[in-house]
Protein backbone atom coordinates (compact mmCIF):
# COMPACT_ATOMS: atom_id res chain seq x y z
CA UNK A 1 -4.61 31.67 0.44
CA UNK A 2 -1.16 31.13 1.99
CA UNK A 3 1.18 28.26 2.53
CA UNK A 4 1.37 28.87 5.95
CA UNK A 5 -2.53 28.58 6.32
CA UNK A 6 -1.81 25.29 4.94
CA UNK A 7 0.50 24.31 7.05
CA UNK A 8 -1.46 25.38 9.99
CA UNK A 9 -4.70 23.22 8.47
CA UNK A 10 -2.88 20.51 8.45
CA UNK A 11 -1.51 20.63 11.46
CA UNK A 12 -4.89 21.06 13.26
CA UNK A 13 -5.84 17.92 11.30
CA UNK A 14 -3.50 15.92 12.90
CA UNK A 15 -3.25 16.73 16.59
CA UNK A 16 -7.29 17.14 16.73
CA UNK A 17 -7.02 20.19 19.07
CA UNK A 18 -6.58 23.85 18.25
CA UNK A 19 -5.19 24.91 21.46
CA UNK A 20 -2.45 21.71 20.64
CA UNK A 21 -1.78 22.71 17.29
CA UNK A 22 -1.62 26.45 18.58
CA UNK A 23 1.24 25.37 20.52
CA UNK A 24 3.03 22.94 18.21
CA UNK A 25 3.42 25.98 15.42
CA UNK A 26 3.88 28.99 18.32
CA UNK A 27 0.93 30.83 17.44
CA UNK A 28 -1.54 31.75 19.62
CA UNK A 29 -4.66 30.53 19.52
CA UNK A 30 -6.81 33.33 18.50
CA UNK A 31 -4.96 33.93 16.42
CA UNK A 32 -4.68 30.44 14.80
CA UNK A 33 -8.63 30.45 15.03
CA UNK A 34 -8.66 33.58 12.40
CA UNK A 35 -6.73 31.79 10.25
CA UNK A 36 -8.74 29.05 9.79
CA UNK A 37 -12.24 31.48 9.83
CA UNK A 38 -10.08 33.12 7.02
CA UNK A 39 -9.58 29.88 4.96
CA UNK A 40 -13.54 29.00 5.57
CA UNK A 41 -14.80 32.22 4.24
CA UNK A 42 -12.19 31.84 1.07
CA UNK A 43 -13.71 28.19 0.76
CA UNK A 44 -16.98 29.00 1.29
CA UNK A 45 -17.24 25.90 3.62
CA UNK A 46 -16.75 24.60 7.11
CA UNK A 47 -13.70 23.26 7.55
CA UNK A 48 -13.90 21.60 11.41
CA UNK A 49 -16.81 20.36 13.26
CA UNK A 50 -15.63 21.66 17.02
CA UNK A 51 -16.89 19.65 19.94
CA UNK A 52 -15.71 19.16 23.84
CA UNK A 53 -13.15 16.86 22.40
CA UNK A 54 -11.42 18.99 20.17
CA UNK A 55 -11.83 19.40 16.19
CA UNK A 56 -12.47 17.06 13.57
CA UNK A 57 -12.12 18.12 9.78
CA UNK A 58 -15.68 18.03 7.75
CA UNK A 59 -16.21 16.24 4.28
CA UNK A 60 -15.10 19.55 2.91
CA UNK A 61 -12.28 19.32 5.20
CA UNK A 62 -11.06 15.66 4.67
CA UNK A 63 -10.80 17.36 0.82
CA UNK A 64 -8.83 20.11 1.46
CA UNK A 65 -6.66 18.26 3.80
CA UNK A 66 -5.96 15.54 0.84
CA UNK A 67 -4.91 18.49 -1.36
CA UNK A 68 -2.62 20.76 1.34
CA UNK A 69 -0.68 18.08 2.06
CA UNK A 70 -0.25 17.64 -1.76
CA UNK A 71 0.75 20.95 -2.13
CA UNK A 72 2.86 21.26 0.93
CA UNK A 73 4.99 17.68 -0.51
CA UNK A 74 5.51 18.98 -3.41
CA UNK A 75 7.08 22.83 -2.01
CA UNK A 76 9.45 20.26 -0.14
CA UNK A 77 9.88 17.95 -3.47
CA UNK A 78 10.40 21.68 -5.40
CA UNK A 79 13.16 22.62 -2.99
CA UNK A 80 14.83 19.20 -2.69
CA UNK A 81 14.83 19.14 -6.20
CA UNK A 82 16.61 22.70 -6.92
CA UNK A 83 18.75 22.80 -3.65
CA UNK A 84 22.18 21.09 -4.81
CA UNK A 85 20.91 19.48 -8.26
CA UNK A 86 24.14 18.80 -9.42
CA UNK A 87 25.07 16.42 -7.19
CA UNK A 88 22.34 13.88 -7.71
CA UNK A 89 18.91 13.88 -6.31
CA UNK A 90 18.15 14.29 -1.72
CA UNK A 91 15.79 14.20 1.09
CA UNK A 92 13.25 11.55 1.83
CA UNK A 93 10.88 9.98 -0.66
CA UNK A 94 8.05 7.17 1.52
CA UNK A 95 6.33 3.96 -0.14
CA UNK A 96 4.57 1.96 1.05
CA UNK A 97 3.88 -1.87 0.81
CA UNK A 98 2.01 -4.72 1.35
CA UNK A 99 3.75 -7.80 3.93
CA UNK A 100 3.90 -9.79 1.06
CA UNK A 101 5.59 -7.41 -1.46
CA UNK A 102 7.51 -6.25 1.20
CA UNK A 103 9.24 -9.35 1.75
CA UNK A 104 10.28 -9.31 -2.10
CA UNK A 105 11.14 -5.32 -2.64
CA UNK A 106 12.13 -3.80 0.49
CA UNK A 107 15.67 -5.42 1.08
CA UNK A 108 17.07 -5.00 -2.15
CA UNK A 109 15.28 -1.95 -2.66
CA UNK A 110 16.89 -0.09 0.13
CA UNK A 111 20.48 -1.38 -0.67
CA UNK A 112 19.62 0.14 -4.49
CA UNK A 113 18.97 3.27 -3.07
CA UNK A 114 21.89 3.56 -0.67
CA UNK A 115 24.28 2.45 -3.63
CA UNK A 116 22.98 4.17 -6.44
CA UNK A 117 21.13 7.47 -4.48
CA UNK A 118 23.56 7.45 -1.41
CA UNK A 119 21.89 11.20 -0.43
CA UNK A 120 18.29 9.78 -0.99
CA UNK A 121 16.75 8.55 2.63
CA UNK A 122 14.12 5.89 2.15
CA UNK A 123 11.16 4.88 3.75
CA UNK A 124 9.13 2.24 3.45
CA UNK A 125 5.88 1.56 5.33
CA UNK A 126 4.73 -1.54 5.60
CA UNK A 127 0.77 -1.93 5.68
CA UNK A 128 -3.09 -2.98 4.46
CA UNK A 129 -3.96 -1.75 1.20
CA UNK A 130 -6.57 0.37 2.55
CA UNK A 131 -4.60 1.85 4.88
CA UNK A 132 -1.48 3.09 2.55
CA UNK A 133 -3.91 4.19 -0.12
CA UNK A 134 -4.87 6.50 2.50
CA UNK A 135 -1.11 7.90 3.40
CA UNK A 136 -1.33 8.26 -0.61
CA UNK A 137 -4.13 10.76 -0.88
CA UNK A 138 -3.15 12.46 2.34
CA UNK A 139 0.55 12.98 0.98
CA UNK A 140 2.17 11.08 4.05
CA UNK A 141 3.61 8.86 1.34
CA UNK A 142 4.42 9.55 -2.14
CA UNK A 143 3.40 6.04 -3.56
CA UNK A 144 2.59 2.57 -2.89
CA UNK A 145 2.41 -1.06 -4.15
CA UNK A 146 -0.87 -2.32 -4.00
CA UNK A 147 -2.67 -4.87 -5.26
CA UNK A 148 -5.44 -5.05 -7.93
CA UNK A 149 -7.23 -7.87 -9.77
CA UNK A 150 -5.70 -9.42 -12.13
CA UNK A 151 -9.22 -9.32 -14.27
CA UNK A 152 -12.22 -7.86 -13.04
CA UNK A 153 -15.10 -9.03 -11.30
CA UNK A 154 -18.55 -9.15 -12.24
CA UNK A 155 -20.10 -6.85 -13.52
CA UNK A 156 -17.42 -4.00 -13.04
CA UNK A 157 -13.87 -2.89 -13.71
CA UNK A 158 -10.31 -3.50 -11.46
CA UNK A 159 -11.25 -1.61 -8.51
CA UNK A 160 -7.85 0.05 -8.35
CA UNK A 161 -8.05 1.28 -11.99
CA UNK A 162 -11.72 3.00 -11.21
CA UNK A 163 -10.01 5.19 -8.10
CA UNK A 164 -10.18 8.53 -9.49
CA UNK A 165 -7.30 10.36 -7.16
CA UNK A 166 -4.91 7.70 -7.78
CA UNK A 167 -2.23 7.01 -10.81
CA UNK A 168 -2.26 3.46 -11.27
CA UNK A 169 0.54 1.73 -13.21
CA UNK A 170 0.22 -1.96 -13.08
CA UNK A 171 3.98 -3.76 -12.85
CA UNK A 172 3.20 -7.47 -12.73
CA UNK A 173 0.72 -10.18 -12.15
CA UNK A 174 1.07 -12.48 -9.80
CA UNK A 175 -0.39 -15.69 -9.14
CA UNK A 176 -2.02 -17.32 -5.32
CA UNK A 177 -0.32 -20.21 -4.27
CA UNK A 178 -2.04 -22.89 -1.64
CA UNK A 179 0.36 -23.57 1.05
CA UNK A 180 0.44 -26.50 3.22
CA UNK A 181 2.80 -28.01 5.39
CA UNK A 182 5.63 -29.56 4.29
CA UNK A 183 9.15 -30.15 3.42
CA UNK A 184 9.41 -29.89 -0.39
CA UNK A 185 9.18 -26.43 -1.35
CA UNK A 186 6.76 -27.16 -5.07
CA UNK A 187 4.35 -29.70 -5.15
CA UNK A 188 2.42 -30.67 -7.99
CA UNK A 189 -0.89 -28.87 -8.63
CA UNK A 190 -3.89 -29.51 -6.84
CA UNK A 191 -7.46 -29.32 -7.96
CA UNK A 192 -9.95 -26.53 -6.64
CA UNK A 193 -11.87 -29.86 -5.32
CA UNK A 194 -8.57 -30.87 -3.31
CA UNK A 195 -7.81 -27.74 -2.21
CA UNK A 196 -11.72 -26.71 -0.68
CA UNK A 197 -11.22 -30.01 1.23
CA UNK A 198 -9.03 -28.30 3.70
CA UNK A 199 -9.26 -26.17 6.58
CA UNK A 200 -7.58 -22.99 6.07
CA UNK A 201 -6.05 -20.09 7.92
CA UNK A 202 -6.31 -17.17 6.35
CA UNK A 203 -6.73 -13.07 6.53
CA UNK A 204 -9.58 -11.46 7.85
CA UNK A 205 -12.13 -10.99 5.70
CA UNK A 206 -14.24 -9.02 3.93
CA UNK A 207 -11.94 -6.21 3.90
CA UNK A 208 -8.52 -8.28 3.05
CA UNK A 209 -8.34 -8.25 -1.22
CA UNK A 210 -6.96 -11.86 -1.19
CA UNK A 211 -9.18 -13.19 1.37
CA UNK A 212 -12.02 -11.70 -0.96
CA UNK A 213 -10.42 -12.93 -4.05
CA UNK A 214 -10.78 -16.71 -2.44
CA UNK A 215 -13.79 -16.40 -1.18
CA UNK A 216 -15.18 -15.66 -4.41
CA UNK A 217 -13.75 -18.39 -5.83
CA UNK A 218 -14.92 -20.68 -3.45
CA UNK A 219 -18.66 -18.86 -3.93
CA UNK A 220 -18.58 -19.30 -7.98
CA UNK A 221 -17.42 -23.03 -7.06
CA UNK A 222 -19.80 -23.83 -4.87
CA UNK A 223 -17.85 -25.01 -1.76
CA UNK A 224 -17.40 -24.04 1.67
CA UNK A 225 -14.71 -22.37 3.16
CA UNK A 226 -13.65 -23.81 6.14
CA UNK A 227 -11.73 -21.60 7.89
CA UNK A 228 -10.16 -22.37 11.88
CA UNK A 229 -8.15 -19.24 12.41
CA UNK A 230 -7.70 -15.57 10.70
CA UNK A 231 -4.55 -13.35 11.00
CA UNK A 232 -3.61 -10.47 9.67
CA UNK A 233 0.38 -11.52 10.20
CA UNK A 234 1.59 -13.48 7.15
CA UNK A 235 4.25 -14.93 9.21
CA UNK A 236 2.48 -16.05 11.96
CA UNK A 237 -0.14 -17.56 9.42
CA UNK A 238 2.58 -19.71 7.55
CA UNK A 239 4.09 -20.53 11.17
CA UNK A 240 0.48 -22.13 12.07
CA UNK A 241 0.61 -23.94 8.75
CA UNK A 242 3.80 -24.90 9.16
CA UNK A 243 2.86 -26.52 12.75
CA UNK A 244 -0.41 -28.32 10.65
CA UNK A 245 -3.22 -25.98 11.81
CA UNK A 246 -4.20 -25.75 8.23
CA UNK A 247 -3.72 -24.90 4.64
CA UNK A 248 -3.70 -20.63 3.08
CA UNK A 249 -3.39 -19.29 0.21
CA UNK A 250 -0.61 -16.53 -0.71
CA UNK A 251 1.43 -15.29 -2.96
CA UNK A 252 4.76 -16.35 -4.13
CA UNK A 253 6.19 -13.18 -2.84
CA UNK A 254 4.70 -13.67 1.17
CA UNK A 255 6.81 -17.13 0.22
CA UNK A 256 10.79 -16.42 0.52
CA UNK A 257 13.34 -19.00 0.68
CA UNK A 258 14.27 -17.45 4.10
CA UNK A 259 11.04 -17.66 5.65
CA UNK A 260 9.57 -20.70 3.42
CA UNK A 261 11.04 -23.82 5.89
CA UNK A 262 8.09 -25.92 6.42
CA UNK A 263 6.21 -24.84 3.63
CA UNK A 264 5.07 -26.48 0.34
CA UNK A 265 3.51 -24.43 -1.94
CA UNK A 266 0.90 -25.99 -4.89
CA UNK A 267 -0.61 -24.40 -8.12
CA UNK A 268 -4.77 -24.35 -7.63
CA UNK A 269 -5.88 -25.43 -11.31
CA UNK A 270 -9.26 -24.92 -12.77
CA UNK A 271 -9.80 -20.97 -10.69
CA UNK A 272 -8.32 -17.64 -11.68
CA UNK A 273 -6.45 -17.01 -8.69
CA UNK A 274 -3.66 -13.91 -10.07
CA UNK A 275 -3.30 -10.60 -9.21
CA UNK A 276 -1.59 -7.44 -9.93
CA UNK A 277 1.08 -5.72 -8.31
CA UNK A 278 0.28 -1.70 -9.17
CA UNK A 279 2.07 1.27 -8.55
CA UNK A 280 -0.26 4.25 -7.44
CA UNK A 281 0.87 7.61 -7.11
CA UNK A 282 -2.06 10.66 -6.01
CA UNK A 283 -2.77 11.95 -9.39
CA UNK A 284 -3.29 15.62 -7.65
CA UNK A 285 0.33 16.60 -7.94
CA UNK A 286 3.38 14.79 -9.74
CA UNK A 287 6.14 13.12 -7.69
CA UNK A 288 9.36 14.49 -7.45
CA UNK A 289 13.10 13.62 -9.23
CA UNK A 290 13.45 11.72 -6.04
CA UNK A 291 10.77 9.77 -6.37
CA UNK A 292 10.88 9.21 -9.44
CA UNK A 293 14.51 7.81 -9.24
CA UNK A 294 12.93 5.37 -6.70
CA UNK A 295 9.92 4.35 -9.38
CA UNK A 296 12.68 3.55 -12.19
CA UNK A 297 14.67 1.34 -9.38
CA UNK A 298 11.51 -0.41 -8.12
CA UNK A 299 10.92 -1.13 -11.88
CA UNK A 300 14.79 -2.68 -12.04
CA UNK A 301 14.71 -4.45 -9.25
CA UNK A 302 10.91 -6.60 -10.13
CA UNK A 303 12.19 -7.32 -13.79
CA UNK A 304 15.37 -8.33 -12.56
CA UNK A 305 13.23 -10.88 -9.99
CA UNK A 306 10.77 -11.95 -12.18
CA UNK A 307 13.32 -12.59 -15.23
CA UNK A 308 15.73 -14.46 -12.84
CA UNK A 309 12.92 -16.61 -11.54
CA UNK A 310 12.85 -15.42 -8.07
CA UNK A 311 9.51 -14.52 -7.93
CA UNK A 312 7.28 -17.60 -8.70
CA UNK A 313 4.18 -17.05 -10.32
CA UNK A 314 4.92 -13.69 -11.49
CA UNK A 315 4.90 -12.55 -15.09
CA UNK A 316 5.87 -9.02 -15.63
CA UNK A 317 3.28 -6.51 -17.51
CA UNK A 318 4.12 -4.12 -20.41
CA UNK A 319 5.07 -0.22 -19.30
């Protein structure tokens, strides 16, 4: 097996079309077919189903696909890492984040890495957790922020923790906050009887973690959840509670003081409402010195906003 048959599986992958990806690398396309008839017969497995519409990769195939682009990030993260060592780490290292951690870790996170890493380019994708643990395994990304619960449900562990393919290092906890509108940002807590009493706006559910998180609590509790609108925009949700459409739920960290006008945010006593904030990595490969330069800032830069009080409801978790 070569990494240039990689790089051509991959490739296929994404564009969906041999002919395409044929032209993208400058290979022609019987020749491009060999290849991959040379990777299946290594394998021992079908690699593509092939229709009218073009190729799609096969269970097998969604495997090896995870793994080549593990292997192909980490030849880049191998070069970057020996090219010009001496003068501090280079190239491009990707997270991604959830809206709501986002609007904590990506601002000061980016001026970090421009100060302290100034030949370091960041990205940052901002996204569903289901979504970015997906650019995880497929190696688009080399980590992400995700969140977790902060105990586990019935009957089972932290879903998070029990995902084989991923490295999960818990940071902090954090806890839900129910926001209403209003012009004090704290209010004194409210009971979970008070606070199933309102109509709420909220994410989608089943798939959103936090809308499942409430919903359960509502379920254990025995009330209704009203709901009059679902979003999957955090800011347009705390506009439309802003305005008086209803009451959510979030975090402290979809809460800002730049974007909190409007906004008063409550405790929710007598319901387990916290969450962790993890760090998950794709346990096939390890990340770079690049990326790991970006873990120790992104561990900096939450103690330094938990410790100075800037992130409400947070309590940072042993390493």
């Amino acid at each position: 097996m070569e990494l240039r048959q990689l790089k051509y599986f991959v490739r296929i992958v994404e564009v969906g079309s041999l002919s395409r990806a044929a032209a993208d690398l400058y290979i022609a396309q019987p020749a491009l077919s060999q290849q991959v008839a040379s990777l299946e017969s290594e394998l021992g497995q079908r690699l593509f189903v092939r229709s009218t519409r073009g190729v799609s990769p096969t269970q097998a195939g969604e495997t090896f696909y995870r793994h080549a682009q593990a292997v192909l990030r980490q030849m880049e993260r191998l070069q970057s890492d020996v090219r010009d060592n001496s003068l501090g780490p280079s190239g491009s290292v990707a997270i991604g984040m959830p809206p709501s951690v986002a609007n904590m870790l990506a601002e000061p996170l980016a001026w970090a890495v421009r100060e302290r890493f100034p030949r370091l380019r960041l990205q940052i994708r901002e996204g569903l957790s289901g979504p970015l643990e997906e650019l995880v395994a497929n190696g688009r990304i080399e980590m992400c922020l995700l969140f977790d619960r902060a105990t586990a449900p019935a009957g089972g562990v932290p879903r998070r923790t029990a995902m084989s393919y991923l490295n999960v290092h818990p940071l902090l906890t954090e806890e839900l906050l129910l926001l209403t509108a209003g012009s004090e940002p704290s209010g004194a807590p409210v009971s979970l009887e008070e606070a199933a009493a309102q109509q709420f706006v909220l994410f989608p559910g089943p798939v959103n973690a936090t809308r499942q998180m409430i919903q359960e609590a509502w379920d254990r509790a025995g009330y209704p959840l009203n709901i009059v609108a679902e979003l999957d925009s955090i800011a347009t949700i705390k506009s439309l509670v802003a305005q008086g459409m209803g009451a959510t739920i979030l975090s402290s960290s979809a809460l800002s003081t730049r974007h909190a006008e409007g906004l008063t945010a409550r405790r929710i006593e007598g319901v387990d409402l916290t969450r962790r904030v993890c760090l998950c990595t794709y346990n096939v490969a390890a990340i770079g010195d690049a990326a790991e330069c970006v873990v120790g800032l992104i561990n900096e830069i939450t103690q330094s906003l938990v410790q100075g009080g800037h992130w409400r409801g947070a309590t940072l978790l042993p390493v």
